[in-house]
C-alpha atoms as a PDB file:
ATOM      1  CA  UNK A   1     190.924   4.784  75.468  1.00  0.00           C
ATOM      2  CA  UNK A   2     190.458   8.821  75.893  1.00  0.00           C
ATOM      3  CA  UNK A   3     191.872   9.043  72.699  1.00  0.00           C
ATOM      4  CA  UNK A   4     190.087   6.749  70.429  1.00  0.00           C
ATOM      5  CA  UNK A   5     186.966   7.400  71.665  1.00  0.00           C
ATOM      6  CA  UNK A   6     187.234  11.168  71.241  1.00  0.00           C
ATOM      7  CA  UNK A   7     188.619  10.257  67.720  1.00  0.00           C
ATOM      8  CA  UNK A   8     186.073   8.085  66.859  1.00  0.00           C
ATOM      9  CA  UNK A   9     183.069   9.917  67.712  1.00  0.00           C
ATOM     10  CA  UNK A  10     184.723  13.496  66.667  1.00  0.00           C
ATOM     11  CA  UNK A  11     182.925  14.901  69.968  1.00  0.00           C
ATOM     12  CA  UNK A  12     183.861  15.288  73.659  1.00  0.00           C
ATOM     13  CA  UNK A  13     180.486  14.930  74.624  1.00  0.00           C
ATOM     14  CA  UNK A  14     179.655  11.657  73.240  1.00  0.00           C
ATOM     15  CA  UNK A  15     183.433  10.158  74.132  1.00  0.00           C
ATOM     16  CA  UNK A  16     182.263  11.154  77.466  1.00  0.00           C
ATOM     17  CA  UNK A  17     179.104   9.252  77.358  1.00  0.00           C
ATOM     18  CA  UNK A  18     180.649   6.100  75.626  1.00  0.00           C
ATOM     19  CA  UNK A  19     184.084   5.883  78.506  1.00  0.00           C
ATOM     20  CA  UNK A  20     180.969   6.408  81.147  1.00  0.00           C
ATOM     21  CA  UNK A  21     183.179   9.481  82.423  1.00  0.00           C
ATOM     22  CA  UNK A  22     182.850  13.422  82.465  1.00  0.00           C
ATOM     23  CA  UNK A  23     183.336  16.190  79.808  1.00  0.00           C
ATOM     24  CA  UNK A  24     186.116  17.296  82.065  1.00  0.00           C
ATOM     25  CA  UNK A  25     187.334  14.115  82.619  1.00  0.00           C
ATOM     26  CA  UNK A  26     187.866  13.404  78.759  1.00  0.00           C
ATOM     27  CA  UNK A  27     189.913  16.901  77.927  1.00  0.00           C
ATOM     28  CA  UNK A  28     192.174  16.285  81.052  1.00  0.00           C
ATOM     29  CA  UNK A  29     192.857  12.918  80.317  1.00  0.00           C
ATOM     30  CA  UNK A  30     193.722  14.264  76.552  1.00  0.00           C
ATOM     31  CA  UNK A  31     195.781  17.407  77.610  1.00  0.00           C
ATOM     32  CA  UNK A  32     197.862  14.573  79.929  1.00  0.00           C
ATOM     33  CA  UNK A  33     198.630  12.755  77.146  1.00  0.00           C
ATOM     34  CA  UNK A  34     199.460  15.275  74.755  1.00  0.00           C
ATOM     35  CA  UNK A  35     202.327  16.894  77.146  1.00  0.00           C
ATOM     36  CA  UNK A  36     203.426  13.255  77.794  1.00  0.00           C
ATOM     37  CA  UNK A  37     203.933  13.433  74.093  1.00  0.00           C
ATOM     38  CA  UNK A  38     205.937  16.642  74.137  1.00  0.00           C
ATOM     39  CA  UNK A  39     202.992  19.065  74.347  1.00  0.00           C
ATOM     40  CA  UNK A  40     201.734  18.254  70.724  1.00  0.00           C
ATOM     41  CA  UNK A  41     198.036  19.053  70.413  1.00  0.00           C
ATOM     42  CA  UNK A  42     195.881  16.387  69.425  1.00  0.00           C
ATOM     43  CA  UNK A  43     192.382  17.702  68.342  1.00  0.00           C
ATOM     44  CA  UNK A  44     191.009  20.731  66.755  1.00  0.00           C
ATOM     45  CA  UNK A  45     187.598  22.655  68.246  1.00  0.00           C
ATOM     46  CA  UNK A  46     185.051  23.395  65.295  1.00  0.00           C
ATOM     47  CA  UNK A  47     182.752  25.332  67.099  1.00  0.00           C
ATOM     48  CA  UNK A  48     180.538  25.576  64.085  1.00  0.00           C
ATOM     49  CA  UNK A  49     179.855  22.057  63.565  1.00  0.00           C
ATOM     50  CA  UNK A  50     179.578  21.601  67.671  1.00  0.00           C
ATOM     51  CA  UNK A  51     182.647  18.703  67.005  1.00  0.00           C
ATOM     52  CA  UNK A  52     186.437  18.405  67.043  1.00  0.00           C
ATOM     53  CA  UNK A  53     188.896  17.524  64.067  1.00  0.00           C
ATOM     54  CA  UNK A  54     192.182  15.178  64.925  1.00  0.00           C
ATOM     55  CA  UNK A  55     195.505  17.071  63.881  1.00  0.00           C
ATOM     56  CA  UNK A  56     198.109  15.244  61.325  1.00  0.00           C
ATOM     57  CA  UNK A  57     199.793  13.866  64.811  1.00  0.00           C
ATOM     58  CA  UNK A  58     196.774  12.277  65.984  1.00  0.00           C
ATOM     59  CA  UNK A  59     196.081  11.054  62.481  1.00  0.00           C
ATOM     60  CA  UNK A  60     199.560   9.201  62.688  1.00  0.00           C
ATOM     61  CA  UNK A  61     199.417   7.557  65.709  1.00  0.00           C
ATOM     62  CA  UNK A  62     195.216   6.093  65.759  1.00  0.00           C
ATOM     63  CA  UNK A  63     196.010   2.920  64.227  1.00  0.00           C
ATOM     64  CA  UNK A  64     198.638   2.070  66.947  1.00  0.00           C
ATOM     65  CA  UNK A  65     196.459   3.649  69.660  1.00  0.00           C
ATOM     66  CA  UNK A  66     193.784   1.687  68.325  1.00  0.00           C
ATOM     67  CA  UNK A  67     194.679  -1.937  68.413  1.00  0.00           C
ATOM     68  CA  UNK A  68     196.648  -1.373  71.558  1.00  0.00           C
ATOM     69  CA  UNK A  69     193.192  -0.212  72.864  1.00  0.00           C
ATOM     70  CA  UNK A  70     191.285  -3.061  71.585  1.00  0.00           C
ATOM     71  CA  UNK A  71     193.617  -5.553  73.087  1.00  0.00           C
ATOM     72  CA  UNK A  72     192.833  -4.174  76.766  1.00  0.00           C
ATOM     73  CA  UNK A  73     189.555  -3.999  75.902  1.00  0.00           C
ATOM     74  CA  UNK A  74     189.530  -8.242  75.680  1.00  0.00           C
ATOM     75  CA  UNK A  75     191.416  -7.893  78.548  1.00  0.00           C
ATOM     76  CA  UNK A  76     188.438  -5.625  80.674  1.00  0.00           C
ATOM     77  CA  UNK A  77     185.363  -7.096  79.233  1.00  0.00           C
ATOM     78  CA  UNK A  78     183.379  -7.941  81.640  1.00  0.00           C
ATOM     79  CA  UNK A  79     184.691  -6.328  83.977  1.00  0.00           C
ATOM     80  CA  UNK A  80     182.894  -3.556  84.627  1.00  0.00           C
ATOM     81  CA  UNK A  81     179.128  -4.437  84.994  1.00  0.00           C
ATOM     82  CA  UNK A  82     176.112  -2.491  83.676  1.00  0.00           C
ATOM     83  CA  UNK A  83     173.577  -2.589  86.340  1.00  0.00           C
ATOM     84  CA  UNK A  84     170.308  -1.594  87.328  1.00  0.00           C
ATOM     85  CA  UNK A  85     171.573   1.575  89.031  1.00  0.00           C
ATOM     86  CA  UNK A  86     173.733   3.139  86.427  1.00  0.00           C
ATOM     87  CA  UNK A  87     172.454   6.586  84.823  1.00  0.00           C
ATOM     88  CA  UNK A  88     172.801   6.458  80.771  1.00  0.00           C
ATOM     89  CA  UNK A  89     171.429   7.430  77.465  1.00  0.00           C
ATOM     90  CA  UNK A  90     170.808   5.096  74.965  1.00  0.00           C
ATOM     91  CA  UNK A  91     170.467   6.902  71.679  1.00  0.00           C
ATOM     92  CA  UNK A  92     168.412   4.601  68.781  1.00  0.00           C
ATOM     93  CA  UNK A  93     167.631   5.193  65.025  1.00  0.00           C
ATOM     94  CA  UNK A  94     164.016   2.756  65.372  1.00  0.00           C
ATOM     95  CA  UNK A  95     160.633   3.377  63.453  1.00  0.00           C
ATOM     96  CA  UNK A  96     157.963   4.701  65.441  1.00  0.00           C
ATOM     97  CA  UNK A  97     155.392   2.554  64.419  1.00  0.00           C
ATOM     98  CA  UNK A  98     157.589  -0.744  65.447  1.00  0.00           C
ATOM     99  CA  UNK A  99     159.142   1.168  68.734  1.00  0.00           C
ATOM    100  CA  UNK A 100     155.261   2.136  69.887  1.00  0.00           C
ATOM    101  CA  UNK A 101     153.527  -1.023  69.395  1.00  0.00           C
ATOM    102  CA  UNK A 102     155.890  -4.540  68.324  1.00  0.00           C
ATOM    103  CA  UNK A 103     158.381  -2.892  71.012  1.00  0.00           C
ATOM    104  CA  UNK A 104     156.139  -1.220  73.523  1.00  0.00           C
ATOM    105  CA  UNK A 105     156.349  -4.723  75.967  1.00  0.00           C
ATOM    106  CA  UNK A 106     159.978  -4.168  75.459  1.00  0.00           C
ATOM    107  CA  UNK A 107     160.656  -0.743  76.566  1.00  0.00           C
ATOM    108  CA  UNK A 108     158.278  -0.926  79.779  1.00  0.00           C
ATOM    109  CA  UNK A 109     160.231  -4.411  80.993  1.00  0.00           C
ATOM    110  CA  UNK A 110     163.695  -2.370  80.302  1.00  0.00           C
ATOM    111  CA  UNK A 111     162.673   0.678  81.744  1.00  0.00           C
ATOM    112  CA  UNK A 112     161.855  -1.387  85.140  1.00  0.00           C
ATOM    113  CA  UNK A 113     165.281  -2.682  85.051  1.00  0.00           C
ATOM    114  CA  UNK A 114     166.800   0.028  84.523  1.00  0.00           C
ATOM    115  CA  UNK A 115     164.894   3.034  85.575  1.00  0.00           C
ATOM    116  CA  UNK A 116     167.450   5.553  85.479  1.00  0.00           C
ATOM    117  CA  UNK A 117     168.340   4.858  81.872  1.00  0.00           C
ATOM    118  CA  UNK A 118     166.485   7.940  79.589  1.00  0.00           C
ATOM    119  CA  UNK A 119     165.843   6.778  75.690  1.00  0.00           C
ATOM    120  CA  UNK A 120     166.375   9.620  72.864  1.00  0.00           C
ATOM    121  CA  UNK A 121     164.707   8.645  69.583  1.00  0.00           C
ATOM    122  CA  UNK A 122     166.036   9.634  65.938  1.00  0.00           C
ATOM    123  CA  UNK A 123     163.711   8.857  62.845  1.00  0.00           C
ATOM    124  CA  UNK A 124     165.246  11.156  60.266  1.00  0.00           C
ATOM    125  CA  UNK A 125     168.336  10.450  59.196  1.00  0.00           C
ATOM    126  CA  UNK A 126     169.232   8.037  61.321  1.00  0.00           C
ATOM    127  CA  UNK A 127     171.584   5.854  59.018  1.00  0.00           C
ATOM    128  CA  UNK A 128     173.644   8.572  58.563  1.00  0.00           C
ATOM    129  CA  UNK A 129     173.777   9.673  61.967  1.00  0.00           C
ATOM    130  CA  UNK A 130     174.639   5.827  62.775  1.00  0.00           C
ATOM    131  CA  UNK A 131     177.830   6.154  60.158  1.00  0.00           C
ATOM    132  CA  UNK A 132     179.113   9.413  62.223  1.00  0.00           C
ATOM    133  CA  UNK A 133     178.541   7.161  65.163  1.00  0.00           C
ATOM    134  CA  UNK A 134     176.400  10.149  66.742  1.00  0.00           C
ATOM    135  CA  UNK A 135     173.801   7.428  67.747  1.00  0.00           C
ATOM    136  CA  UNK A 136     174.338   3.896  69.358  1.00  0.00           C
ATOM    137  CA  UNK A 137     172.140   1.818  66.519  1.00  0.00           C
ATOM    138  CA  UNK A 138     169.827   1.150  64.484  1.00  0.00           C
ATOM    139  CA  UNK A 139     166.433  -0.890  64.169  1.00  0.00           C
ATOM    140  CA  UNK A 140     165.526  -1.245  60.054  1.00  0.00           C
ATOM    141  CA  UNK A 141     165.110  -3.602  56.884  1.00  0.00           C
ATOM    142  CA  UNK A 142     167.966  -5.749  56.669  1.00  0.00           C
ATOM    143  CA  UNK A 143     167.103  -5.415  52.736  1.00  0.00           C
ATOM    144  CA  UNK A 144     167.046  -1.416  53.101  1.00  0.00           C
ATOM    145  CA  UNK A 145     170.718  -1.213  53.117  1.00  0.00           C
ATOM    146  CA  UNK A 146     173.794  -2.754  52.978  1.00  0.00           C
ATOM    147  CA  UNK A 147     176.663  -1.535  55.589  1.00  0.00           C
ATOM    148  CA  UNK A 148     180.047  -2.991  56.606  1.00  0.00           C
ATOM    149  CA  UNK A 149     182.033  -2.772  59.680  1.00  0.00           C
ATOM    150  CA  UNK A 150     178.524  -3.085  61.302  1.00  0.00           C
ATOM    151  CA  UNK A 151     176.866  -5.592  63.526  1.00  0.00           C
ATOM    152  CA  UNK A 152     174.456  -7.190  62.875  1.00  0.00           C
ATOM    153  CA  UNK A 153     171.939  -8.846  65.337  1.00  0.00           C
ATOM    154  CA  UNK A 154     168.728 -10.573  63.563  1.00  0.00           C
ATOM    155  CA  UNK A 155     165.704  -9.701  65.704  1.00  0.00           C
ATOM    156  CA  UNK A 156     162.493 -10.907  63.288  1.00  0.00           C
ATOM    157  CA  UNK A 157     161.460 -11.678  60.156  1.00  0.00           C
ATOM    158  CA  UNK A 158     158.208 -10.056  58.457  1.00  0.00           C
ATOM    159  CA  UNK A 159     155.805 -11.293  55.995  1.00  0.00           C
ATOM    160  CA  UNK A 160     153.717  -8.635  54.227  1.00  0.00           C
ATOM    161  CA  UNK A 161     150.245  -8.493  53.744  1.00  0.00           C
ATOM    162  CA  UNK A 162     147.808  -6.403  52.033  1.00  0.00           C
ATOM    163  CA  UNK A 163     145.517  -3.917  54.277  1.00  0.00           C
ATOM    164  CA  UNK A 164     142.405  -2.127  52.826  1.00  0.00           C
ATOM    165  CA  UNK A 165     139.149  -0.614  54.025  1.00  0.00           C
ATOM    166  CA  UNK A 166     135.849  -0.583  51.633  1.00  0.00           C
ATOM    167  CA  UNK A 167     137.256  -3.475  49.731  1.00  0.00           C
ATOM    168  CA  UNK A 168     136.302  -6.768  49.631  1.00  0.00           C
ATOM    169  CA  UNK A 169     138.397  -9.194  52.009  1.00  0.00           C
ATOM    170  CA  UNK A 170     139.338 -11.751  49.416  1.00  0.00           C
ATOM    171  CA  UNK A 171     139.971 -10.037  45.760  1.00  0.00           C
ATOM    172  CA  UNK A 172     141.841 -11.850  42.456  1.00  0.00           C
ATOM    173  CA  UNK A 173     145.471 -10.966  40.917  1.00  0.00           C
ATOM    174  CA  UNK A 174     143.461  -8.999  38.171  1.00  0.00           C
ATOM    175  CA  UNK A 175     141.733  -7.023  40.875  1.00  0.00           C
ATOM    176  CA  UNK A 176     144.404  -5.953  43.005  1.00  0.00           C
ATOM    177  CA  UNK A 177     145.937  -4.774  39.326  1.00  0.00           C
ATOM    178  CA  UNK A 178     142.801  -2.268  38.933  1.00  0.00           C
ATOM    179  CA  UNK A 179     143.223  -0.431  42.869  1.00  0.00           C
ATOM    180  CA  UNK A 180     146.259   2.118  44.103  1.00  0.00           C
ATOM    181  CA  UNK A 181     148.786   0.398  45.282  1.00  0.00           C
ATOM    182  CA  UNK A 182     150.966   1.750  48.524  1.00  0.00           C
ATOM    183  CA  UNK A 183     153.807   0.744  50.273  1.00  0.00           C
ATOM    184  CA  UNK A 184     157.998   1.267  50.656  1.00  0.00           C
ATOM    185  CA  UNK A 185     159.696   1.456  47.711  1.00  0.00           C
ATOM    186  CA  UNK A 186     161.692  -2.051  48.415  1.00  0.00           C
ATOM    187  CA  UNK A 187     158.652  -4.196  49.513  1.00  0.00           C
ATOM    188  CA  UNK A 188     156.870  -2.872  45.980  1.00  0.00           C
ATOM    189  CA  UNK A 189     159.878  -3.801  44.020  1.00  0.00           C
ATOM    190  CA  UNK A 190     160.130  -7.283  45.490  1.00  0.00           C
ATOM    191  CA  UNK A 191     156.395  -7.845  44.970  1.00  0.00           C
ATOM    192  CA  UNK A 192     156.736  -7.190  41.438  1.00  0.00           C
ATOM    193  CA  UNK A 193     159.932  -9.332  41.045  1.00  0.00           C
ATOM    194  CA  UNK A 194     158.097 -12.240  43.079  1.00  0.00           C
ATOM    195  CA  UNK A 195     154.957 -12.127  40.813  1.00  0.00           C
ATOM    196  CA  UNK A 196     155.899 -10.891  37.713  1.00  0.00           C
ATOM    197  CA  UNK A 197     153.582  -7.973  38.225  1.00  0.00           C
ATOM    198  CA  UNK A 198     153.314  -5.107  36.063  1.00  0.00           C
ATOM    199  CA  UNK A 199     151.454  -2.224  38.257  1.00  0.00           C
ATOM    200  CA  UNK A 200     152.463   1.281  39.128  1.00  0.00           C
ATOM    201  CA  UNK A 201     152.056   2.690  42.785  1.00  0.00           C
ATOM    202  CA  UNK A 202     149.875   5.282  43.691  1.00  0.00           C
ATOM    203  CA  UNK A 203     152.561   6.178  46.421  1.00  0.00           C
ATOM    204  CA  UNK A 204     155.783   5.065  47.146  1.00  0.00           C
ATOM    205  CA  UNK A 205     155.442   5.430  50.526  1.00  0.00           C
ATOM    206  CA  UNK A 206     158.472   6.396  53.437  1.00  0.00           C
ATOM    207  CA  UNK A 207     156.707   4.824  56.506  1.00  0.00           C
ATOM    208  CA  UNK A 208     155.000   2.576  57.721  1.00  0.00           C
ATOM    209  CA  UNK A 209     152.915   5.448  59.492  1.00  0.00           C
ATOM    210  CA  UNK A 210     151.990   6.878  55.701  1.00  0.00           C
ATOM    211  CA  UNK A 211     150.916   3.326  54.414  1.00  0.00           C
ATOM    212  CA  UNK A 212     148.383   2.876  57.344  1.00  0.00           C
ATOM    213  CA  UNK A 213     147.144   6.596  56.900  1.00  0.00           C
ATOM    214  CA  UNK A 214     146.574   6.482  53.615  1.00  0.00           C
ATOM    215  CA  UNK A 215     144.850   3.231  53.506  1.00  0.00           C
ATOM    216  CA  UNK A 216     142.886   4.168  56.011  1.00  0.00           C
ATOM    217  CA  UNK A 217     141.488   6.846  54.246  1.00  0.00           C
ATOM    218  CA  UNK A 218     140.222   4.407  51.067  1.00  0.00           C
ATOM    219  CA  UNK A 219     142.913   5.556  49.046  1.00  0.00           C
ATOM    220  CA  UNK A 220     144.190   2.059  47.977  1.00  0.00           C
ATOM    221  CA  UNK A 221     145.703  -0.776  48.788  1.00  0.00           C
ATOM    222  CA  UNK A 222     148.112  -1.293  51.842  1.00  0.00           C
ATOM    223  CA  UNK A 223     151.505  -3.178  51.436  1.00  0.00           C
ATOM    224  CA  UNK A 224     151.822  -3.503  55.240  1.00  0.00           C
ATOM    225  CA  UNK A 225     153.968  -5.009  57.842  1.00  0.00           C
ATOM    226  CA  UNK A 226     151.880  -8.436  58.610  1.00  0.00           C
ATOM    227  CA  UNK A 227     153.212  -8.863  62.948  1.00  0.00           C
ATOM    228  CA  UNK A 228     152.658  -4.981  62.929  1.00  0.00           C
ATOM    229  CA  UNK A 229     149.250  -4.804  61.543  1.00  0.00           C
ATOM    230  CA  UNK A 230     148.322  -8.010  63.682  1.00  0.00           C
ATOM    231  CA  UNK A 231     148.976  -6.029  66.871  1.00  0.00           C
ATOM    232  CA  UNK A 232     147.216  -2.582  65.817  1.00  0.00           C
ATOM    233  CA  UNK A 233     144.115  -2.062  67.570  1.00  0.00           C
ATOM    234  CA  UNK A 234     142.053  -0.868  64.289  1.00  0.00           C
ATOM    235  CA  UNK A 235     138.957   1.125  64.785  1.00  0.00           C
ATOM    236  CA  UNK A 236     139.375   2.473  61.597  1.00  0.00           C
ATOM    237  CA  UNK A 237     137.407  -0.159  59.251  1.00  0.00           C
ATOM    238  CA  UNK A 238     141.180  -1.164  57.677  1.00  0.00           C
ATOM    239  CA  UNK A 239     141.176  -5.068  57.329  1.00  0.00           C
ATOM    240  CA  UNK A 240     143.602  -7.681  55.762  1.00  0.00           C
ATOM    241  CA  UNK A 241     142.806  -8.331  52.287  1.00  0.00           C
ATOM    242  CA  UNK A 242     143.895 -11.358  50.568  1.00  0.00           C
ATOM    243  CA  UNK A 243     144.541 -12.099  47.108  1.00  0.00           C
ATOM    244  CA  UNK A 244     144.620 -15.139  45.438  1.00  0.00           C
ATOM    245  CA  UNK A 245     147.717 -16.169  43.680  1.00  0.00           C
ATOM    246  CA  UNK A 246     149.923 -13.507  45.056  1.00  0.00           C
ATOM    247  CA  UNK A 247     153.203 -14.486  46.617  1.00  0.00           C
ATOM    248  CA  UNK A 248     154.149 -11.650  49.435  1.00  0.00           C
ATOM    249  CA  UNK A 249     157.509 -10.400  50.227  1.00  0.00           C
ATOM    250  CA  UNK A 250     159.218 -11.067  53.515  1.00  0.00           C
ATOM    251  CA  UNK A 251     161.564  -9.005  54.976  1.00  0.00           C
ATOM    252  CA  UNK A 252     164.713  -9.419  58.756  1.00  0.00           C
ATOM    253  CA  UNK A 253     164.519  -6.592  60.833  1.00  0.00           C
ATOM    254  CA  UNK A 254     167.896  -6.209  62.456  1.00  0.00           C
ATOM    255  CA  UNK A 255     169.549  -4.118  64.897  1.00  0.00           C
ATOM    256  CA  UNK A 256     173.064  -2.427  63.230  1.00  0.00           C
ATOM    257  CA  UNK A 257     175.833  -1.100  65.172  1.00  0.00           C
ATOM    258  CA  UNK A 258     179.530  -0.003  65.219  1.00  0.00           C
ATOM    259  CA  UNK A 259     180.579  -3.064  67.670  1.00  0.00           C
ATOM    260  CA  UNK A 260     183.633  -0.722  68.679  1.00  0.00           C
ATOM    261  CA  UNK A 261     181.312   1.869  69.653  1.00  0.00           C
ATOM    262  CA  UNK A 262     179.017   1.142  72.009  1.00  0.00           C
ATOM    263  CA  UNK A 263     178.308   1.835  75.348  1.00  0.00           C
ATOM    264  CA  UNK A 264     177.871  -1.007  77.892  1.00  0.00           C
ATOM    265  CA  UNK A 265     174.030   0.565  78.078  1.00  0.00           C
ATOM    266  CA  UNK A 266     173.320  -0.028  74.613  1.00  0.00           C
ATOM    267  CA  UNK A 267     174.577  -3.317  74.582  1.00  0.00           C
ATOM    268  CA  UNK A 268     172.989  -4.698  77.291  1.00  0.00           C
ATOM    269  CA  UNK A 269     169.492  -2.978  75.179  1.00  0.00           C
ATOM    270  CA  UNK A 270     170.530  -4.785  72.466  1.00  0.00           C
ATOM    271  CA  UNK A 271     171.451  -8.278  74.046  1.00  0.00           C
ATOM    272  CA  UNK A 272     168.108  -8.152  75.331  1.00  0.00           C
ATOM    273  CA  UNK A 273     165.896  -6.776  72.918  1.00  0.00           C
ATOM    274  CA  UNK A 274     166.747  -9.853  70.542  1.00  0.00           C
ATOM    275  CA  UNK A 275     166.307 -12.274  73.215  1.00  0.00           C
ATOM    276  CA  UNK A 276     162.477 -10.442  73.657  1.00  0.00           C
ATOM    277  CA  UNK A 277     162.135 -10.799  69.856  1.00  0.00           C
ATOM    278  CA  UNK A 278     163.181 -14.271  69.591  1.00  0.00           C
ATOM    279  CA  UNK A 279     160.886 -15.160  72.066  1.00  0.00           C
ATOM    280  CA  UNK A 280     157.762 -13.262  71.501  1.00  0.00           C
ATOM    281  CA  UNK A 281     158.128 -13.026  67.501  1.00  0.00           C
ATOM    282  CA  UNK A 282     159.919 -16.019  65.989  1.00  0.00           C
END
């Protein structure tokens, strides 16, 4: 298991962190095996990129490593329990503005469960760090991207709406055509292909954080998360507009991950984060 981990994740640290075992635990365990296989060495230290490279001989032998791993694995599930004193670090790609407000139940009930579990939070970058399996998953669009050998656990499905402040609550087709419009790139497209609109953005926008801001500000017209904007406490003036004869866009937000590498902490965060979803959401 030593092995594949520490091949998989191209890091001591973080094969450390997924076996639930030390640093010093994880070279011993690979210096073992590489004198029981006549002192070859196995991995490469690139102390530049803080990770290690496999040699041709560990190259060779991963596939047969690997399913002979993943049939003890079958064997050991469940054996080992994940429980409300175990120490670990969950490590999550999620958006800020869904983590601090759809999510914010969420995190307080798991924290109480498991109070000795510390969250690290990744916004930039996150599907990349995700495909070098340097975090444990990922909370986004199920429409944003398209990713195989991944899980995928379905934890809600959003409807847009349009947000606005200093503009009338109910406006026409024609005179949503006339104001800025801002959103993600993917929700704009969709309302265009859904409505046969012809309309140019004022801002293509990366977040939802830079949607809210700039609509708050009077600088157009929102294409917002509906279940996000629902739970916002607005003191800002920014209200839901809505216009007649517009069909919005909906959109799954899912959870990703590598299913043959993840810790038993993760898991468990997953398992029950789309239980809390289904139930407070659906």
């Amino acid at each position: 298991m030593t092995f594949v981990a520490v091949y998989e994740a191209m890091n001591y640290n973080r094969a450390a962190e997924i076996l639930g075992i030390s640093r010093q635990a994880v070279s011993q365990n690979l210096r073992e095996l590489g004198n029981q296989l006549g002192g070859i060495k196995l991995f490469l230290h690139d102390p530049v990129n803080r990770c290690v490279t496999p040699t041709s001989e560990a190259t060779a032998m991963y596939p047969d490593v690997k399913e002979a791993v993943e049939k003890m694995v079958e064997v050991e599930e469940g054996l080992q329990a994940f429980t409300s004193e175990s120490k670990a670090v969950i490590r999550m790609g999620v958006p800020s503005s869904i983590a601090s407000v759809l999510l914010a139940d969420f995190f307080k009930e798991f924290n109480q469960l498991y109070p000795h579990v510390r969250f690290e939070f990744f916004s930039k970058d996150s599907i990349e760090l995700l495909q070098q399996k340097k975090i444990d998953f990922i909370v986004h669009m199920k429409s944003a991207l398209s990713l195989s050998n991944f899980k995928v656990v379905e934890l809600y499905e959003e409807e847009y709406a349009f947000i606005g402040k200093g503009i009338n609550k109910n406006i026409s087709k024609n005179e949503l055509l006339d104001l800025p419009i801002i959103g993600h790139k993917e929700s704009l497209n969709e309302l265009k292909n859904l409505n046969g609109l012809d309309f140019t953005p004022f801002l293509e926008a990366p977040t939802a954080e830079t949607i809210y801001g700039f609509t708050k500000n009077g600088m157009g017209v929102g294409c917002f998360f509906g279940k996000l904007f629902e739970k916002m406490n607005d003191d800002a003036g920014v209200i839901r507009i809505n216009v007649d004869g517009i069909t919005l866009p909906r959109v799954s937000i899912v959870c990703r991950y590598n299913k043959s590498h993840i810790t038993k902490a993760a898991k468990t965060f997953i398992e029950r984060l789309s239980k809390f979803c289904s139930d407070r959401y659906q």
